[in-house]
N, C-alpha and C. Protein backbone atom coordinates (compact mmCIF):
# COMPACT_ATOMS: atom_id res chain seq x y z
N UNK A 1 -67.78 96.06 57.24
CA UNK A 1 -68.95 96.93 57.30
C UNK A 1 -68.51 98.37 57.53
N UNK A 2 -68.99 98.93 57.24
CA UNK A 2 -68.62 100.82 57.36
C UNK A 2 -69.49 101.25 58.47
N UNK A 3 -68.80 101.63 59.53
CA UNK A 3 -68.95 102.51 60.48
C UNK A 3 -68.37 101.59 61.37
N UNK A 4 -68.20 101.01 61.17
CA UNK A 4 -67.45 100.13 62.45
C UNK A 4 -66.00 100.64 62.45
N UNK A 5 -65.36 100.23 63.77
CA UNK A 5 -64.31 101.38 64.29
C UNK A 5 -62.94 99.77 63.73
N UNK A 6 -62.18 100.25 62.90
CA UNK A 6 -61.23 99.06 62.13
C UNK A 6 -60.40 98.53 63.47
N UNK A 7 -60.44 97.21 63.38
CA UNK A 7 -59.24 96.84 64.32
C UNK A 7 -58.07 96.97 64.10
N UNK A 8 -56.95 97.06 65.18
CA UNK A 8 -55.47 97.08 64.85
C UNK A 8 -55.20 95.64 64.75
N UNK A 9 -54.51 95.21 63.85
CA UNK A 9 -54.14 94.07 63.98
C UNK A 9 -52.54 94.04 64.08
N UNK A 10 -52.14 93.07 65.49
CA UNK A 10 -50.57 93.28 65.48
C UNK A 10 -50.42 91.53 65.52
N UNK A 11 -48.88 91.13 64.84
CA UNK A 11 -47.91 89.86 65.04
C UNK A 11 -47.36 90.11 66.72
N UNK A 12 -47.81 88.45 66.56
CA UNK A 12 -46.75 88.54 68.06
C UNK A 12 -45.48 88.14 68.02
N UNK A 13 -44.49 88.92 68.84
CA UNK A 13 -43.37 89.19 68.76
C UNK A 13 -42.48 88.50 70.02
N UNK A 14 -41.77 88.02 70.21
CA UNK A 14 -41.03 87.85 71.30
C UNK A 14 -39.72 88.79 71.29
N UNK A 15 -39.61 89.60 72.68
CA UNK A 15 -38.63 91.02 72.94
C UNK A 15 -38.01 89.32 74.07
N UNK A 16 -36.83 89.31 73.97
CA UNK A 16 -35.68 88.67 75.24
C UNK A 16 -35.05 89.99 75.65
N UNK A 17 -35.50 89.99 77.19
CA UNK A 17 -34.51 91.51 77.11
C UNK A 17 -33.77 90.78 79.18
N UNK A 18 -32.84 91.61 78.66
CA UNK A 18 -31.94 91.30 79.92
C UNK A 18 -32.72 91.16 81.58
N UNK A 19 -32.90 90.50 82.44
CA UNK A 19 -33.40 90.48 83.25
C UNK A 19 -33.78 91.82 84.01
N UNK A 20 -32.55 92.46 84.40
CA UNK A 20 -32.32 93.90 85.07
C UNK A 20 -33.04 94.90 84.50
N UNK A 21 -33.27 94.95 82.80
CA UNK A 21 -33.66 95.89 82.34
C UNK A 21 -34.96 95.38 82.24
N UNK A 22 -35.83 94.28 82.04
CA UNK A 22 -36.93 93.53 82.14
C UNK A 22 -37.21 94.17 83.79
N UNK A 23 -36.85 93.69 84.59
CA UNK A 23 -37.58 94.89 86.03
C UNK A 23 -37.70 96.47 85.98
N UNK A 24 -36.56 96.95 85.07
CA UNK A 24 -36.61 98.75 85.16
C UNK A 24 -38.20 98.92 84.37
N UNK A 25 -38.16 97.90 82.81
CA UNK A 25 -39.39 98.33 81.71
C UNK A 25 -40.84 98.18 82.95
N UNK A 26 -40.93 96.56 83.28
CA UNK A 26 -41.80 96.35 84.15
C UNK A 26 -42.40 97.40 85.07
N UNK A 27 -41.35 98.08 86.42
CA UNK A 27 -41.50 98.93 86.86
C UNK A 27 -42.14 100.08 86.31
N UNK A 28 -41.81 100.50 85.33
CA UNK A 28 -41.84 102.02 84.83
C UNK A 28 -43.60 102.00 83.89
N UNK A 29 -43.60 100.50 83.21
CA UNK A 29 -44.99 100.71 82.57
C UNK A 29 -46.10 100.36 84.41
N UNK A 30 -45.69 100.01 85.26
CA UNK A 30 -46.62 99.91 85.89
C UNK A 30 -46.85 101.46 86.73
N UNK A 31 -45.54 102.01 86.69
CA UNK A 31 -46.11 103.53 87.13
C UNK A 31 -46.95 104.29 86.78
N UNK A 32 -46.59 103.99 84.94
CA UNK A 32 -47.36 104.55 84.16
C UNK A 32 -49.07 103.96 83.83
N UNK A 33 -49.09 102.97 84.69
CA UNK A 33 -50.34 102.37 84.46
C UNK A 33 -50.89 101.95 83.63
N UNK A 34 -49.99 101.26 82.66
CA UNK A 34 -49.87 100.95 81.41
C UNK A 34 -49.56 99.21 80.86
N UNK A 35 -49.75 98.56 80.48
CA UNK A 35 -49.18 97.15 79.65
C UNK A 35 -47.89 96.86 79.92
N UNK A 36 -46.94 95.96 80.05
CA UNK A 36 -46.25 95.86 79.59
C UNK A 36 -45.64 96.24 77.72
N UNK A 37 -47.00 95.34 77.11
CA UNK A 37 -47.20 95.45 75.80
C UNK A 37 -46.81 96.79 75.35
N UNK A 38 -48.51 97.47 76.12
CA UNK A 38 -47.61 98.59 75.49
C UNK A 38 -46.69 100.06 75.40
N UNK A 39 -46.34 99.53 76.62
CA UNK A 39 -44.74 100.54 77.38
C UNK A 39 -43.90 100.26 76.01
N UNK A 40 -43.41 98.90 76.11
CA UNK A 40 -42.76 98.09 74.77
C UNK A 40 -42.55 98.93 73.62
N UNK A 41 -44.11 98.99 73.43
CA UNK A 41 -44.59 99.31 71.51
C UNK A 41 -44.49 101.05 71.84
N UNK A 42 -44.78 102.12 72.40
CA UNK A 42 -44.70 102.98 72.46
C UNK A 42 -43.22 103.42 72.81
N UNK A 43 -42.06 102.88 73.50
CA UNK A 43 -40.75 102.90 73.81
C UNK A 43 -39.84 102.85 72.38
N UNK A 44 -40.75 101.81 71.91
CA UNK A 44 -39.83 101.53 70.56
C UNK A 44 -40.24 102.57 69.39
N UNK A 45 -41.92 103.08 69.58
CA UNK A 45 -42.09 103.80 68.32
C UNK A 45 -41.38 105.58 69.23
N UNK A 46 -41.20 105.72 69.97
CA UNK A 46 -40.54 106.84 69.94
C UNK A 46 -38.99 106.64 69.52
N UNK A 47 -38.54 105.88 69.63
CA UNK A 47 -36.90 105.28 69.16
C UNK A 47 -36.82 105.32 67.93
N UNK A 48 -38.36 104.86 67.20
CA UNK A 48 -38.22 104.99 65.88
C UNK A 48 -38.43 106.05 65.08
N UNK A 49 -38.84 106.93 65.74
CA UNK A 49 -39.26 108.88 65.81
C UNK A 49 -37.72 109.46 65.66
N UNK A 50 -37.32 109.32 67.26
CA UNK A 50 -36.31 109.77 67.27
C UNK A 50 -34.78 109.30 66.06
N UNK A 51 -35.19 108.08 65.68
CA UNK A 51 -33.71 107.75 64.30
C UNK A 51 -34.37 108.69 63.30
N UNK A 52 -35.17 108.50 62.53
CA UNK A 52 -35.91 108.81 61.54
C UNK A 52 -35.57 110.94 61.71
N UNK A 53 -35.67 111.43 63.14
CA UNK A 53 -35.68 112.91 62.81
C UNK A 53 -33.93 112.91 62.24
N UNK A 54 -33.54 112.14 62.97
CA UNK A 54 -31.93 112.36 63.18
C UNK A 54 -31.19 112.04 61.72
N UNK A 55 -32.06 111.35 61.16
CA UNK A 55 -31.88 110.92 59.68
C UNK A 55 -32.10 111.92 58.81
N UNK A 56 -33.38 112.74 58.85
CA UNK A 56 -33.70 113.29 58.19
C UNK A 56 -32.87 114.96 58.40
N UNK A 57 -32.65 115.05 59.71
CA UNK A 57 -31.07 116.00 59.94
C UNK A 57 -29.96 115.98 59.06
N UNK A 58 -29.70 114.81 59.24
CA UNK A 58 -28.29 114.40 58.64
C UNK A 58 -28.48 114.42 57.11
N UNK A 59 -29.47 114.25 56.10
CA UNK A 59 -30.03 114.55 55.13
C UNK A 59 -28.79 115.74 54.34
N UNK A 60 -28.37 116.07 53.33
CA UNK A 60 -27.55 116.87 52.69
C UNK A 60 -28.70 117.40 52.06
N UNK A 61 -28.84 118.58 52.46
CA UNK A 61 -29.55 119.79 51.76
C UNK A 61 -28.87 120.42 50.71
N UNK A 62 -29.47 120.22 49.27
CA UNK A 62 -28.97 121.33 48.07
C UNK A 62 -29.85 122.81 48.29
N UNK A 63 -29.19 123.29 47.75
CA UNK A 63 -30.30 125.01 47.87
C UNK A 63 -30.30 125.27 46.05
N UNK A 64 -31.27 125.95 45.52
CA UNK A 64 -31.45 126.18 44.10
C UNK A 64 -30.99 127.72 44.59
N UNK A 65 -31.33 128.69 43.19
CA UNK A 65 -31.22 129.65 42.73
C UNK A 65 -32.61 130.34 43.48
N UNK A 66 -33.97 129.44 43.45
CA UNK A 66 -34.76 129.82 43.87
C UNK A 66 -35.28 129.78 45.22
N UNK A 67 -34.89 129.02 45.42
CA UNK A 67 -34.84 129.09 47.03
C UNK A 67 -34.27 129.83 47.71
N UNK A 68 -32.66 130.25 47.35
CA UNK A 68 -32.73 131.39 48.09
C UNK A 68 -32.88 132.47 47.28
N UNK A 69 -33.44 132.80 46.63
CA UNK A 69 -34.43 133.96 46.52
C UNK A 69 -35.05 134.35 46.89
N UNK A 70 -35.92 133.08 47.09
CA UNK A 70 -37.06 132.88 47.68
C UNK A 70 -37.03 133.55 49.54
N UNK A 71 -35.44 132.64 50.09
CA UNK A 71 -35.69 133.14 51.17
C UNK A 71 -35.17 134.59 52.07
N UNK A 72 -34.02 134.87 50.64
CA UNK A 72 -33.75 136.06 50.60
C UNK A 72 -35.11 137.06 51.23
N UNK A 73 -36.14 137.31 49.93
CA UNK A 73 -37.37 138.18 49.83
C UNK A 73 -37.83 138.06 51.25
N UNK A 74 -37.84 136.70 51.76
CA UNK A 74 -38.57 136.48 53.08
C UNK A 74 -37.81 137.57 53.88
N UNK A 75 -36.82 137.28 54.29
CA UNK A 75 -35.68 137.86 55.49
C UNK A 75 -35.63 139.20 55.13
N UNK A 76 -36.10 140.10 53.73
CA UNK A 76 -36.07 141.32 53.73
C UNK A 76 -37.12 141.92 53.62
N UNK A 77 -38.52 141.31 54.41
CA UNK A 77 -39.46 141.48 54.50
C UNK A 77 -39.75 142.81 55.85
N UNK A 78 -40.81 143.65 55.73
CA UNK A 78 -40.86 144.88 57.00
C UNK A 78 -41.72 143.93 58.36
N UNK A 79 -40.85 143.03 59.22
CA UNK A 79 -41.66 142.50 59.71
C UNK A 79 -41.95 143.18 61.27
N UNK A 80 -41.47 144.38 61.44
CA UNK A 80 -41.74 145.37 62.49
C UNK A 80 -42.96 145.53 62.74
N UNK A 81 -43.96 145.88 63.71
CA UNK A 81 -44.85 145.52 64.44
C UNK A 81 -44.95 146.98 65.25
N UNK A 82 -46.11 147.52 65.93
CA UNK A 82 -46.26 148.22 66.88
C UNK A 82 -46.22 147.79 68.03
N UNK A 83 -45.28 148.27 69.06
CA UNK A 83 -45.47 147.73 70.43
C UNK A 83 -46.94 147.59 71.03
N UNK A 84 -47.69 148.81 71.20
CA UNK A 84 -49.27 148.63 71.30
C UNK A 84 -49.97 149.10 70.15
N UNK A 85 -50.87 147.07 70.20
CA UNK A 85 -51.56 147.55 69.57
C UNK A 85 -52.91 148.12 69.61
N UNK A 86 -52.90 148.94 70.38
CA UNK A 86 -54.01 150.05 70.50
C UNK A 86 -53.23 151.27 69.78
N UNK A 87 -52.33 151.81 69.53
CA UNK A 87 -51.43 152.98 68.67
C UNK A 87 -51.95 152.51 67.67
N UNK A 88 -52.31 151.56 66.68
CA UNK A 88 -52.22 151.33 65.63
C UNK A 88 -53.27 152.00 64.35
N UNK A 89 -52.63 152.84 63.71
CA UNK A 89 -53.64 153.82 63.31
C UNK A 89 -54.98 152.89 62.38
């Protein structure tokens, strides 16, 4: 039906995680006042943030003819400014 707010639908998953580190996660989502669940799912989607930028870093950039032209024009742009701007005629 339309207007109804869509559910998330998630698989359930089993995480085995080391005992020691199973008390640090525990601990830390209950500081946060939060799920276990989803300390978990938010822990992992920033992990998956963080590969993905680091990927896209590591990425080999070509440059065209136009591009730096392009960014040439930029960088020799008058981007000087009046200190106040009340002077500004």
């Amino acid at each position: 039906m339309q207007g109804e707010p869509k559910q998330e639908s998630s698989s359930p998953v089993v995480v085995h995680l080391d005992p020691s580190l199973l008390a640090e996660v525990e601990a830390y989502s209950a500081k946060e006042g939060i799920s276990l669940d989803s300390f978990i799912g938010a822990a992992s989607a920033e992990l998956v943030r963080r590969r993905k930028e680091e990927e896209w870093y590591a990425r080999p950039r070509h440059s065209t003819p136009e591009g730096r032209a392009r960014a040439i024009a930029i960088l020799e742009q008058n981007t000087t400014a009046p200190s106040d701007p009340s002077q500004e005629a």
